[in-house]
C-alpha atoms as a PDB file:
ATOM      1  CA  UNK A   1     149.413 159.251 114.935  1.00  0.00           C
ATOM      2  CA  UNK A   2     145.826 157.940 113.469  1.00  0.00           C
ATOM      3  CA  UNK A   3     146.507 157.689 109.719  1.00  0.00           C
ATOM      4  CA  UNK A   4     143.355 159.014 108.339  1.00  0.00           C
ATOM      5  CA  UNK A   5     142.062 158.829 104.883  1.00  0.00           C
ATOM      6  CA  UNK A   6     139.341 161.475 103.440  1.00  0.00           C
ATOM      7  CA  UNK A   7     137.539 161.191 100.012  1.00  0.00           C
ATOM      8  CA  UNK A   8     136.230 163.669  98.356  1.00  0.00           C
ATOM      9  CA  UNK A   9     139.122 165.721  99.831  1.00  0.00           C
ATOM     10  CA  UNK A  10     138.873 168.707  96.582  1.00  0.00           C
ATOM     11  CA  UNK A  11     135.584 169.802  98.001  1.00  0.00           C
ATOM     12  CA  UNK A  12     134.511 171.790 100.412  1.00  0.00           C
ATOM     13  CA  UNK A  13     134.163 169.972 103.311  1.00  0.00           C
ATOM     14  CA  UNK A  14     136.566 167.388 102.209  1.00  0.00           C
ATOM     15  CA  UNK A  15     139.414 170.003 102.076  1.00  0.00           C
ATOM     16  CA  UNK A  16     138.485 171.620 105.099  1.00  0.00           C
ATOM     17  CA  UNK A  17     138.838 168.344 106.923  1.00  0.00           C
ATOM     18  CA  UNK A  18     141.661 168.024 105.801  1.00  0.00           C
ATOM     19  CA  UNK A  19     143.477 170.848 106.742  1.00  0.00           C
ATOM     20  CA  UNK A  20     142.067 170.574 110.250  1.00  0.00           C
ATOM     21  CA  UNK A  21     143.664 166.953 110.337  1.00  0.00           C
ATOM     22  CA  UNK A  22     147.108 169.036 109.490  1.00  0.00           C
ATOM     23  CA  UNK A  23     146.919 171.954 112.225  1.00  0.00           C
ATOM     24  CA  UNK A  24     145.265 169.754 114.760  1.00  0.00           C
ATOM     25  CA  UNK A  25     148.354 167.055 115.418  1.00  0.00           C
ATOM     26  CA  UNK A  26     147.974 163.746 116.268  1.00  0.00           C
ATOM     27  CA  UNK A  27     146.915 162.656 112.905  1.00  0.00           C
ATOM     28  CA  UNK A  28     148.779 161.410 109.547  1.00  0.00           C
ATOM     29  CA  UNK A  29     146.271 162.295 106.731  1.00  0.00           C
ATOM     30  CA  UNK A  30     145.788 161.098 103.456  1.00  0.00           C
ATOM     31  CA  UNK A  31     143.333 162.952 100.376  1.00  0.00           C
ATOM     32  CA  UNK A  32     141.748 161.110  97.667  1.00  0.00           C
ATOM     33  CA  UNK A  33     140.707 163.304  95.005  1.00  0.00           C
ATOM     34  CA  UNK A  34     138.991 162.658  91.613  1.00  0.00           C
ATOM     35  CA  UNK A  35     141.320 162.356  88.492  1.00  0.00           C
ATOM     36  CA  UNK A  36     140.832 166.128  86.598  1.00  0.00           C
ATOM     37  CA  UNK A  37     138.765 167.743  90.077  1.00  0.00           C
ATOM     38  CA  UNK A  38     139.491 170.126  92.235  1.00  0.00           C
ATOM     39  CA  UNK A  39     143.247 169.821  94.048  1.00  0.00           C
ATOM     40  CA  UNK A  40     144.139 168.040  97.462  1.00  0.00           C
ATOM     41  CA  UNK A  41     145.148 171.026  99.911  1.00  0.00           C
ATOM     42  CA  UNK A  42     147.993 167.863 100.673  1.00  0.00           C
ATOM     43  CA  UNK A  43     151.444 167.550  99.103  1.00  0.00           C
ATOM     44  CA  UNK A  44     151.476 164.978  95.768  1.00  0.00           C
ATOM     45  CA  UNK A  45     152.837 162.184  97.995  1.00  0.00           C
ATOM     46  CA  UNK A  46     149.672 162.013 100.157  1.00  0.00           C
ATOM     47  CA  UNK A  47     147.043 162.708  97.040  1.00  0.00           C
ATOM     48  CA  UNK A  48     145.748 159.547  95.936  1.00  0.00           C
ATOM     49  CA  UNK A  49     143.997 161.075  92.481  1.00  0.00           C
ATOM     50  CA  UNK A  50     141.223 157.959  92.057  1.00  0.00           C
ATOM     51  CA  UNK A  51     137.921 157.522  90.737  1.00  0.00           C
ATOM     52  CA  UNK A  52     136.080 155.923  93.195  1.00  0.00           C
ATOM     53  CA  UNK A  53     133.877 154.217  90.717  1.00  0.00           C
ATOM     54  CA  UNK A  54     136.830 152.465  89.523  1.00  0.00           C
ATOM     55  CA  UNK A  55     137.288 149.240  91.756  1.00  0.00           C
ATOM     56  CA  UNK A  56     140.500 148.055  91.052  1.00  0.00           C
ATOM     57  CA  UNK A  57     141.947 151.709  91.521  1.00  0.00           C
ATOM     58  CA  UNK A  58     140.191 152.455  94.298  1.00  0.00           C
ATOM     59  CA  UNK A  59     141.104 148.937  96.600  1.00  0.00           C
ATOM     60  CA  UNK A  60     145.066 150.010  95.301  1.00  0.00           C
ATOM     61  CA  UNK A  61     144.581 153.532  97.057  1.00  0.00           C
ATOM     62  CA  UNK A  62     143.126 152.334  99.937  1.00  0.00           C
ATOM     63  CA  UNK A  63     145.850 149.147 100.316  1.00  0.00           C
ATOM     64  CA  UNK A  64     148.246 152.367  99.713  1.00  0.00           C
ATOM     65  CA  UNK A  65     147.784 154.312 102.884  1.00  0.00           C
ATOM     66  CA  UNK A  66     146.701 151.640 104.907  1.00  0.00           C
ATOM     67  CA  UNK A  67     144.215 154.541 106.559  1.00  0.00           C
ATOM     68  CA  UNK A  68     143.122 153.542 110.358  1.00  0.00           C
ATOM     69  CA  UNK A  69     140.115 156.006 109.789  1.00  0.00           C
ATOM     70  CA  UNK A  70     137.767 156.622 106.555  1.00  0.00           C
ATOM     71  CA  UNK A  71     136.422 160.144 106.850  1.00  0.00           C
ATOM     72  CA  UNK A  72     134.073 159.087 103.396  1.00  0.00           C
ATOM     73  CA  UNK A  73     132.107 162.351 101.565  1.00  0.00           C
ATOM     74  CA  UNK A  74     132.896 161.858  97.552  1.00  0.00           C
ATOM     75  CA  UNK A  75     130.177 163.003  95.662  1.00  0.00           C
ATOM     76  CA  UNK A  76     129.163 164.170  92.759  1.00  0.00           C
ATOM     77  CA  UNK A  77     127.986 167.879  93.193  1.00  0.00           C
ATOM     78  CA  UNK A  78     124.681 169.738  92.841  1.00  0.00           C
ATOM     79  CA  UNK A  79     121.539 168.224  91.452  1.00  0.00           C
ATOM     80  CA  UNK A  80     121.787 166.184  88.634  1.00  0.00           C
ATOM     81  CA  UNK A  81     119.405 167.665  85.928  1.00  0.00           C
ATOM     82  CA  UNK A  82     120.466 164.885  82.763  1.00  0.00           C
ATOM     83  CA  UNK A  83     120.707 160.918  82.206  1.00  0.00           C
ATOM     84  CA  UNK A  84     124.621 160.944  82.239  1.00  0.00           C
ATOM     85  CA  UNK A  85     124.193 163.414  85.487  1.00  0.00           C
ATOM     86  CA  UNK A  86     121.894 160.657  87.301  1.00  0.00           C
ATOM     87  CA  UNK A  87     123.976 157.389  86.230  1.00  0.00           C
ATOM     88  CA  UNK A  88     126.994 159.889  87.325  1.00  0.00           C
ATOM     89  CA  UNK A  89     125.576 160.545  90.396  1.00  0.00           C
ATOM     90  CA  UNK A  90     124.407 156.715  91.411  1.00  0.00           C
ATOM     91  CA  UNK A  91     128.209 155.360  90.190  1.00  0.00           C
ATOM     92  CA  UNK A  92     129.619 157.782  92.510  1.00  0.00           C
ATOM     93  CA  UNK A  93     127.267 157.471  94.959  1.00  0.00           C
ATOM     94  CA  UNK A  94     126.759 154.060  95.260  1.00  0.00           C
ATOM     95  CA  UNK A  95     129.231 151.694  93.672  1.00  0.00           C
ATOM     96  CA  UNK A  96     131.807 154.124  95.086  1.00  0.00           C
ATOM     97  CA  UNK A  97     131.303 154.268  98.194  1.00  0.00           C
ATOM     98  CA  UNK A  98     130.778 150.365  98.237  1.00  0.00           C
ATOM     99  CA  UNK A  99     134.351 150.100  96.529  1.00  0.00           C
ATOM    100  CA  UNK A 100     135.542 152.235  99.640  1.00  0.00           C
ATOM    101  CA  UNK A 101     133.546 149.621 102.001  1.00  0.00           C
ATOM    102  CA  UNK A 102     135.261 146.206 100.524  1.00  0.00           C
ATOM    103  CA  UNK A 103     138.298 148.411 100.721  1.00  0.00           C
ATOM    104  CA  UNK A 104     137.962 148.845 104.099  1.00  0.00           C
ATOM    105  CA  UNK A 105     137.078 145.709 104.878  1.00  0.00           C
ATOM    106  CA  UNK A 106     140.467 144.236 103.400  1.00  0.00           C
ATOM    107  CA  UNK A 107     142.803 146.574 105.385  1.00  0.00           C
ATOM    108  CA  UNK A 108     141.097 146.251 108.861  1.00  0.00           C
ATOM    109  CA  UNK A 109     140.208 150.237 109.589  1.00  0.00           C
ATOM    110  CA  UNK A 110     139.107 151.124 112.858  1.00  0.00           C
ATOM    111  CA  UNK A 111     136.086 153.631 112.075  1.00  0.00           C
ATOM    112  CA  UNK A 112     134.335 154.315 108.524  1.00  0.00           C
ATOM    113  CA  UNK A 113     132.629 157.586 109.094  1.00  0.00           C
ATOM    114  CA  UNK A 114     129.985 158.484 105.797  1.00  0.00           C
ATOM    115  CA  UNK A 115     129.070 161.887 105.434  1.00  0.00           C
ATOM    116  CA  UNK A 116     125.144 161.556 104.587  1.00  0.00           C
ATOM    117  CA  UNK A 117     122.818 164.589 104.058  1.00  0.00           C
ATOM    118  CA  UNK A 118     119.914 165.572 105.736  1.00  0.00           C
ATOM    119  CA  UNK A 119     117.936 164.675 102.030  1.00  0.00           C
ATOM    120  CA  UNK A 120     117.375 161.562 102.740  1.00  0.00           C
ATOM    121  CA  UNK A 121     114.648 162.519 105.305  1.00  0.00           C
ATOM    122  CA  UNK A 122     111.410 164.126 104.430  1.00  0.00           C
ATOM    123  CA  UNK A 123     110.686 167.296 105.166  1.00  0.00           C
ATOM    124  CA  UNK A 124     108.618 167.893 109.001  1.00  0.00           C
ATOM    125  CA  UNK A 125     106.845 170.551 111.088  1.00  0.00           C
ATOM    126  CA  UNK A 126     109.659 169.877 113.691  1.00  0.00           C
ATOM    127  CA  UNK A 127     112.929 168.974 114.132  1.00  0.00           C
ATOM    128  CA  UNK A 128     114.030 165.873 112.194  1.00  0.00           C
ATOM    129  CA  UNK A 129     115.756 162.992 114.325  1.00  0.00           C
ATOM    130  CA  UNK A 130     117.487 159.785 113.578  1.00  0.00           C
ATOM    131  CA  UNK A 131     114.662 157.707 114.080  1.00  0.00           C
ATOM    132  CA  UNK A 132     112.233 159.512 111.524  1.00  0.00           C
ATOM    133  CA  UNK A 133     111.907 157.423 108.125  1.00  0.00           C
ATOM    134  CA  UNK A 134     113.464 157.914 105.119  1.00  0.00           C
ATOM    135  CA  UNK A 135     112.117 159.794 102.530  1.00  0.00           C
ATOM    136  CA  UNK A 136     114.067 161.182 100.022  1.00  0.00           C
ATOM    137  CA  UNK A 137     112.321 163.940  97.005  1.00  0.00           C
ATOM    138  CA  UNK A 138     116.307 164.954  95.204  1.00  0.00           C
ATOM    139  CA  UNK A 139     118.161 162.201  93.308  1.00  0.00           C
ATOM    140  CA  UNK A 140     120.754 163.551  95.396  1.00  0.00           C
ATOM    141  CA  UNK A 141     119.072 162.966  98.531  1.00  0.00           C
ATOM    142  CA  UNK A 142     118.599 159.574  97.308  1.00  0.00           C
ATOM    143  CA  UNK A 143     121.907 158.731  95.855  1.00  0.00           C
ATOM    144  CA  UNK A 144     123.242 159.121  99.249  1.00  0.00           C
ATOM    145  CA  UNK A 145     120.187 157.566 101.511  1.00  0.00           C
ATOM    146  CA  UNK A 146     121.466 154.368  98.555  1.00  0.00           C
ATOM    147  CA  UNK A 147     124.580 154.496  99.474  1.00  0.00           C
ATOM    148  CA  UNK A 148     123.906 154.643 103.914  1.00  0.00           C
ATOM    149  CA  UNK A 149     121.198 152.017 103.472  1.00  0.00           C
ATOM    150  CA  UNK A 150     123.968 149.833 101.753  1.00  0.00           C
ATOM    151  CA  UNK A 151     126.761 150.822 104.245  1.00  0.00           C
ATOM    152  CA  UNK A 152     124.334 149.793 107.020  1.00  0.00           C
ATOM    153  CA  UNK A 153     124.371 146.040 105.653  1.00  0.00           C
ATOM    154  CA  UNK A 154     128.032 146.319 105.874  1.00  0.00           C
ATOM    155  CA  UNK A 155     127.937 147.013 109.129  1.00  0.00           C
ATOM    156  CA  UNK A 156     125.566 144.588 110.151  1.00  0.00           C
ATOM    157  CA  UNK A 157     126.934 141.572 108.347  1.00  0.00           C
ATOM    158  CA  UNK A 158     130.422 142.361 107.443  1.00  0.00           C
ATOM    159  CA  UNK A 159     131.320 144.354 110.725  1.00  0.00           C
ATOM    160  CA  UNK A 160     132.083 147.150 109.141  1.00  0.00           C
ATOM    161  CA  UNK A 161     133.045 149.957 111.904  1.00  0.00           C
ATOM    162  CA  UNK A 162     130.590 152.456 110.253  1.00  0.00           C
ATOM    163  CA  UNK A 163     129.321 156.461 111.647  1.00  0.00           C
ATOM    164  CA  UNK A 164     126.888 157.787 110.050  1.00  0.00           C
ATOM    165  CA  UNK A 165     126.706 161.367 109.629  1.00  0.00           C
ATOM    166  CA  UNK A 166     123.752 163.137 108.476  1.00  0.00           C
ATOM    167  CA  UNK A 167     124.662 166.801 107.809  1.00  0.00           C
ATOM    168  CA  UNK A 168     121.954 169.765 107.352  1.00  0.00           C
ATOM    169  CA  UNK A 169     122.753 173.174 105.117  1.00  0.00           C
ATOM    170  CA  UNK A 170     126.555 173.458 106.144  1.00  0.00           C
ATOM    171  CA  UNK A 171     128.062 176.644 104.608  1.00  0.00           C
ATOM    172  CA  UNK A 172     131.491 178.702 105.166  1.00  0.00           C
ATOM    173  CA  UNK A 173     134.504 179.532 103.875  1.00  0.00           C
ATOM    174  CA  UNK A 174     135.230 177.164 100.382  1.00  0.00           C
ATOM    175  CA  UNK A 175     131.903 176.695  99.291  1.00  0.00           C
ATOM    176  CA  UNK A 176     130.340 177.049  95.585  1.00  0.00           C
ATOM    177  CA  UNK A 177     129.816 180.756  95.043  1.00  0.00           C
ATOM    178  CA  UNK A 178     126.233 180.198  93.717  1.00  0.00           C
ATOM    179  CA  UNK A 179     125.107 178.552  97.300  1.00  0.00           C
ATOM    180  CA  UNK A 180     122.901 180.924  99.174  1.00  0.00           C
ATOM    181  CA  UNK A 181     125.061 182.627 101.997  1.00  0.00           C
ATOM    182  CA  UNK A 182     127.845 183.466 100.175  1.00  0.00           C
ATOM    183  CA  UNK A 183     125.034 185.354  97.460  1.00  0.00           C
ATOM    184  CA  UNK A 184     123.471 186.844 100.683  1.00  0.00           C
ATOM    185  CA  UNK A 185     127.396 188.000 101.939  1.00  0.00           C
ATOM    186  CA  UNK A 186     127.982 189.596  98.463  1.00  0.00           C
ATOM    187  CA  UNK A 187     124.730 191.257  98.321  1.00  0.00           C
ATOM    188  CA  UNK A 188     126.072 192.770 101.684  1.00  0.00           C
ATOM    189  CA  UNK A 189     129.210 193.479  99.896  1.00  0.00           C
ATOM    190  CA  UNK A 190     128.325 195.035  96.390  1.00  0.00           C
ATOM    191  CA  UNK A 191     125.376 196.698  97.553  1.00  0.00           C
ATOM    192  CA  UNK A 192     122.840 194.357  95.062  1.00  0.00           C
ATOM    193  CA  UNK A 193     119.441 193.273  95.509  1.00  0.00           C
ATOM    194  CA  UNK A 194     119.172 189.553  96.712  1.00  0.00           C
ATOM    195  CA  UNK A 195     116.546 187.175  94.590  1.00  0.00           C
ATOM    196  CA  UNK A 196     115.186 185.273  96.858  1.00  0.00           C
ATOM    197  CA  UNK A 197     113.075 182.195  97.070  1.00  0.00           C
ATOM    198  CA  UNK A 198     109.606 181.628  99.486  1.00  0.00           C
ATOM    199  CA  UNK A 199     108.449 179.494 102.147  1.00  0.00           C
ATOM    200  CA  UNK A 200     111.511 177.346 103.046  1.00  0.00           C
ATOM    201  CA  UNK A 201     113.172 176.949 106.290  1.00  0.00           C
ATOM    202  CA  UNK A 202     116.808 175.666 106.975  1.00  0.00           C
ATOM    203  CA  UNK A 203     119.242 174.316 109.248  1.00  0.00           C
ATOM    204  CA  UNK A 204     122.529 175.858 108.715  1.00  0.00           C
ATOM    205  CA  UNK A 205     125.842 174.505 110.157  1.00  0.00           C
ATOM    206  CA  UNK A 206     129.231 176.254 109.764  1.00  0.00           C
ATOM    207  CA  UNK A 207     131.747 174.218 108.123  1.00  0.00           C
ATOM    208  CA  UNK A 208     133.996 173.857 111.117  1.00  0.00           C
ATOM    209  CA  UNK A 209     131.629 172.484 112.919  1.00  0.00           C
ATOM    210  CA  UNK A 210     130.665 169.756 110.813  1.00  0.00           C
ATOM    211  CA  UNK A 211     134.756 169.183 110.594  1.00  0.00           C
ATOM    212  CA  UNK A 212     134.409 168.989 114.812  1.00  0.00           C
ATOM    213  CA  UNK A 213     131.874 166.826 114.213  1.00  0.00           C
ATOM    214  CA  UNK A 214     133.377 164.367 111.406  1.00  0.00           C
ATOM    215  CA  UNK A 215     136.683 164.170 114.158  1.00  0.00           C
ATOM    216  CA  UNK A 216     134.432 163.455 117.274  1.00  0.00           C
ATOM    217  CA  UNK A 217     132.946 160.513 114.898  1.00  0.00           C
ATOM    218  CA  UNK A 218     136.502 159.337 113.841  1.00  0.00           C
ATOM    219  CA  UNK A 219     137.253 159.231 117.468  1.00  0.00           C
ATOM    220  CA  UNK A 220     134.538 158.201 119.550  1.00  0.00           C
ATOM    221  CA  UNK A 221     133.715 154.069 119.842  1.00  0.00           C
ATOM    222  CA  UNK A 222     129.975 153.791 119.089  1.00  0.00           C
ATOM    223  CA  UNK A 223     127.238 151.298 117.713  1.00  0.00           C
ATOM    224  CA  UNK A 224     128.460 149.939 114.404  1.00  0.00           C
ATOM    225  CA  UNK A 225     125.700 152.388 112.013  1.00  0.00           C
ATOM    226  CA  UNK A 226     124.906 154.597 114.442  1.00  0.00           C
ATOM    227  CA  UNK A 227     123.355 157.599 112.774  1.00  0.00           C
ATOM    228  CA  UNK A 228     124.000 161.318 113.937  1.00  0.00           C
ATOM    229  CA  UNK A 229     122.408 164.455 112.851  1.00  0.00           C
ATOM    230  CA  UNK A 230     124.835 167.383 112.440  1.00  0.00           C
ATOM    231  CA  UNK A 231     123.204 170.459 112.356  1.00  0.00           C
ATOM    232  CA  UNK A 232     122.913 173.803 114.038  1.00  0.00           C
ATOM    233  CA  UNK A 233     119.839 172.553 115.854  1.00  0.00           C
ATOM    234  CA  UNK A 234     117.846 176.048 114.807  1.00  0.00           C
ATOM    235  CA  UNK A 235     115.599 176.606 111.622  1.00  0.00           C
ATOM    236  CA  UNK A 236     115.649 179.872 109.870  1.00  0.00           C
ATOM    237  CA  UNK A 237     113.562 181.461 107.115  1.00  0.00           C
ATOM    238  CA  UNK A 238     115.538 183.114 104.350  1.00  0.00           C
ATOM    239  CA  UNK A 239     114.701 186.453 105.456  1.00  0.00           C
ATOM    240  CA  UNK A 240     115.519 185.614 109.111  1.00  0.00           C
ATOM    241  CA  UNK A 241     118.987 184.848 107.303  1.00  0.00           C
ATOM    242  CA  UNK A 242     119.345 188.236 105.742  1.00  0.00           C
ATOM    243  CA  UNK A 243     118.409 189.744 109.173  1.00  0.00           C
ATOM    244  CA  UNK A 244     121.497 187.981 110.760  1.00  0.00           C
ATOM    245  CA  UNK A 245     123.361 188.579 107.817  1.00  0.00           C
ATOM    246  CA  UNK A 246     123.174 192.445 108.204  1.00  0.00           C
ATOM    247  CA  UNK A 247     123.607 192.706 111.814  1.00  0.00           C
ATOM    248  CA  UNK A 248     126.488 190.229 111.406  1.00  0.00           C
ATOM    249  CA  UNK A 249     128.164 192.825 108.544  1.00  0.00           C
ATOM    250  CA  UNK A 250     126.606 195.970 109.361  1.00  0.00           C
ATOM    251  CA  UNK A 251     125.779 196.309 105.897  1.00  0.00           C
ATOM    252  CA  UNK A 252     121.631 196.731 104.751  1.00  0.00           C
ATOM    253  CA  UNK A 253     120.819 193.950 102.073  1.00  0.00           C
ATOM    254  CA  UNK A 254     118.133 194.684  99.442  1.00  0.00           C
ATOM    255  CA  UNK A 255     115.983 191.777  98.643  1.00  0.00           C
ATOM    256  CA  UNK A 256     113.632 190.737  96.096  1.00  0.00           C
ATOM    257  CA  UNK A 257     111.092 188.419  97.634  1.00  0.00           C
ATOM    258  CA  UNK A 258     109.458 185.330  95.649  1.00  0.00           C
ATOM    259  CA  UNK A 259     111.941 186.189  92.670  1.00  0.00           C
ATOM    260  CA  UNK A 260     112.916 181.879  92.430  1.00  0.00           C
ATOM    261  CA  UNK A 261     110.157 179.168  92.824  1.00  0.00           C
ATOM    262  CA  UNK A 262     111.126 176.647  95.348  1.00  0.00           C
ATOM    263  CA  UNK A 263     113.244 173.851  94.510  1.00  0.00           C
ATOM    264  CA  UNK A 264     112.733 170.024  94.849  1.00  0.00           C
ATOM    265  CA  UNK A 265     115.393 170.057  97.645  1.00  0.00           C
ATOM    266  CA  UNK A 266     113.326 172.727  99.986  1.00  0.00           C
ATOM    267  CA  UNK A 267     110.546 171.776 101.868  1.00  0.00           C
ATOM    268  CA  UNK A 268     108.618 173.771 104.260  1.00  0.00           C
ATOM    269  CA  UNK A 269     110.588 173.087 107.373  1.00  0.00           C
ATOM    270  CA  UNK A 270     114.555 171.759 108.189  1.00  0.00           C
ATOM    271  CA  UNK A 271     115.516 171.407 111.274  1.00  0.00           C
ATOM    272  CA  UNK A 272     117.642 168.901 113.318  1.00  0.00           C
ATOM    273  CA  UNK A 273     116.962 167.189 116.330  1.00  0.00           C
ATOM    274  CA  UNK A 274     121.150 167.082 117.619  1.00  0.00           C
ATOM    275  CA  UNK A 275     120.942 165.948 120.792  1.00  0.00           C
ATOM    276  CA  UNK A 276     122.119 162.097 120.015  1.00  0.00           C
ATOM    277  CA  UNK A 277     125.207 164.142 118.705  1.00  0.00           C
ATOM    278  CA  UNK A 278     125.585 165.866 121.943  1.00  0.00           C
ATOM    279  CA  UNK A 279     124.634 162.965 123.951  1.00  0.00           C
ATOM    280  CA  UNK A 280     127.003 160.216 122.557  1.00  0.00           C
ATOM    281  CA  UNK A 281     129.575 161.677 120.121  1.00  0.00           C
ATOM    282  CA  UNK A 282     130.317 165.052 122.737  1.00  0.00           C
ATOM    283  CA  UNK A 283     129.385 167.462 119.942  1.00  0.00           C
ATOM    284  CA  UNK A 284     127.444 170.773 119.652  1.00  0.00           C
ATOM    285  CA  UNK A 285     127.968 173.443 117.189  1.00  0.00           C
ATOM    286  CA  UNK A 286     130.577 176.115 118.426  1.00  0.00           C
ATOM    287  CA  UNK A 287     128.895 178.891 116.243  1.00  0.00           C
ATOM    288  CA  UNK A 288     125.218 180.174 116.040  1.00  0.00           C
ATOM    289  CA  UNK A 289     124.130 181.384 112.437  1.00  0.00           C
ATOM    290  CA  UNK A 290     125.238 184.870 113.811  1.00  0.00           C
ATOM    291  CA  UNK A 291     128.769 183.664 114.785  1.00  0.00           C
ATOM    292  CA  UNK A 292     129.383 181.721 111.657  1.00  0.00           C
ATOM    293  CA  UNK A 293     128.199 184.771 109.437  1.00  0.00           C
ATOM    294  CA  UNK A 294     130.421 187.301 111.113  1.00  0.00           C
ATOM    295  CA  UNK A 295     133.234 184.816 110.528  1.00  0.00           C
ATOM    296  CA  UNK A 296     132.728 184.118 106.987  1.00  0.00           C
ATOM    297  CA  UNK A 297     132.234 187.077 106.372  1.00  0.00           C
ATOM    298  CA  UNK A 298     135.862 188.559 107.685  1.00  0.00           C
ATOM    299  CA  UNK A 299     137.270 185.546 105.408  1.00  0.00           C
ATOM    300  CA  UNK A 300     135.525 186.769 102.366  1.00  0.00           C
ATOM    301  CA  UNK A 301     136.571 190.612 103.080  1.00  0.00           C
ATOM    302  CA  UNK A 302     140.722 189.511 103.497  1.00  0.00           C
ATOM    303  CA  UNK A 303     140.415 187.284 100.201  1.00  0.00           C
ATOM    304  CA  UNK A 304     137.900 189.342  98.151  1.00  0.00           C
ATOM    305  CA  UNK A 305     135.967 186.142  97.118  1.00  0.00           C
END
C-alpha cells in the first residue's frame, strides 16, 4: 500500500484523484483540504483540514500521514481580479507549496508530483513542449510557473523527488459550473443560446485522464524535475467544440458568436506537444474531446447538474 497524500483534495481534480486512489487498490490515501473549503470526498480521520500557507500546520499534517507520495495541486481558484486576491493567490501559490516541499523533505517521500498549468507558457502557432520558455500573461499562470521554478531548486539542491505536471484545459465531471463545457452541455440541455468568445484555440483533457496521468507520475522513477505536458494533444476552436458537443448529445446548440472579448488567459493557439508523456511516463489520453463529451454529458443527465 503507497500512502499517498493529495492537496487541494476539495477541488476538482484534487477530489477526483482521490477517489480514484480509493477504487483503484493498492493505495492508502490521505486529503488535505483548506480550513472552511470545499469537503474531502475521505472520511474525517484521513482529512487533514490545513492552510497550506500556514507553516507550522502544514509540516504537522504532513509529519501526520507520513505520505510516501505528494500528489500537490492547492490553489487558489480562478483569476485573481483584487490586491487581497493576488497576495492570496502568491501565499498559496508559493509559500505553500514551499511549506509542502520542506515538509517533504523532513519525512523522506518517494515522489513529489506538482500539478502546474499550461499558463506558464506563452501562447504558439504549434504545439507547446517542455522545452519552450516560460512566459506567463495570468497572475495565475504565474503564481504557479513561481511556485515550479522554486520546486525545481528543490530538486536540484535539496533532492527533492519532484514531477512536474503541466496540465492544459482539463474539464469533466466536478468542475465550476461557469467553466466553458459544462455552459456548452447546458446550452445542449435547456435549449439556450451559448455566448461565446472569438479567436481562441484549446487543448482540452478529460479529468480522468489527467488523474491517469497524476498516478503514472506517482509511479514511474524519472529525472528529479522532469516536466510533462498533459493534454489531449489536439487544439480546438470554440465552435469546433460546439460541433462535438452536439454530435456527442444529439442535441443542436444555438450560439452567439463574439458575445465575450477574449480574456488574458486565451491566446490564439493551445496545444500540447504529449509525446514526452507517452514516451517516459506510459501515458496518453484514453478519451478524444468526443469521448469525454459523451461521457460528461451522461453524468450531468443522471445528476441534473
Amino acid at each position: 500500500m503507497t500512502r499517498v497524500l493529495v492537496t487541494g483534495a476539495g477541488g476538482f481534480v484534487g477530489s477526483r484523484l482521490v477517489r480514484r486512489l480509493q477504487e483503484t487498490g493498492g493505495y492508502d490515501p490521505f486529503a488535505m483540504v483548506r480550513p472552511g473549503g470545499a469537503r474531502s470526498p475521505l472520511a474525517e480521520s484521513r482529512t487533514l483540514v490545513c492552510d497550506v500557507t500556514d507553516r507550522g500546520a502544514t509540516e504537522a499534517a504532513v509529519r501526520a500521514c507520513r505520505p510516501e507520495v505528494i500528489l500537490h495541486g492547492a490553489m487558489a481558484g480562478g483569476h485573481p481580479a483584487t490586491a487581497e486576491d493576488r497576495l492570496r493567490f502568491a501565499a498559496v501559490a508559493i509559500s505553500g507549496t514551499l511549506h509542502l516541499a520542506e515538509a517533504a523533505l523532513a519525512v523522506g517521500v518517494r515522489r513529489f508530483v506538482h500539478l502546474g498549468s499550461f499558463l506558464s507558457y506563452q501562447a504558439q502557432e504549434r504545439p507547446v513542449s517542455e522545452q519552450d520558455p516560460l512566459a506567463p500573461r495570468t497572475f495565475r499562470g504565474a503564481a504557479k510557473t513561481g511556485a515550479a521554478v522554486l520546486l525545481h531548486q528543490y530538486a536540484a539542491t535539496c533532492g527533492l523527488p519532484l514531477t512536474k505536471l503541466r496540465i492544459f484545459s482539463v474539464y469533466g465531471p466536478g468542475e465550476g459550473a461557469r467553466r466553458f463545457i459544462p455552459a456548452v452541455l447546458r446550452a445542449a440541455r435547456e435549449g439556450t443560446t451559448l455566448p461565446l468568445a472569438p479567436l481562441p484555440r484549446h487543448d482540452f483533457v478529460y479529468v480522468e485522464d489527467v488523474v491517469d496521468a497524476c498516478l503514472a507520475a506517482a509511479e514511474r522513477e524519472v529525472e528529479a524535475g522532469a516536466i510533462y505536458n498533459i493534454g489531449g494533444g489536439v487544439s480546438y476552436r470554440n465552435e469546433e467544440v460546439v460541433a462535438e458537443a452536439e454530435a456527442a448529445t444529439g442535441r443542436r446548440i444555438a450560439t452567439d458568436r463574439d458575445a465575450y472579448p477574449p480574456s488574458p488567459a486565451d491566446g490564439s493557439f493551445w496545444q500540447a506537444e504529449i509525446g514526452k508523456a507517452e514516451r517516459e511516463l506510459g501515458w496518453r489520453p484514453r478519451h478524444s474531446l468526443r469521448q469525454g463529451l459523451e461521457a460528461y454529458w451522461e453524468w450531468m443527465r443522471s445528476t441534473s447538474a
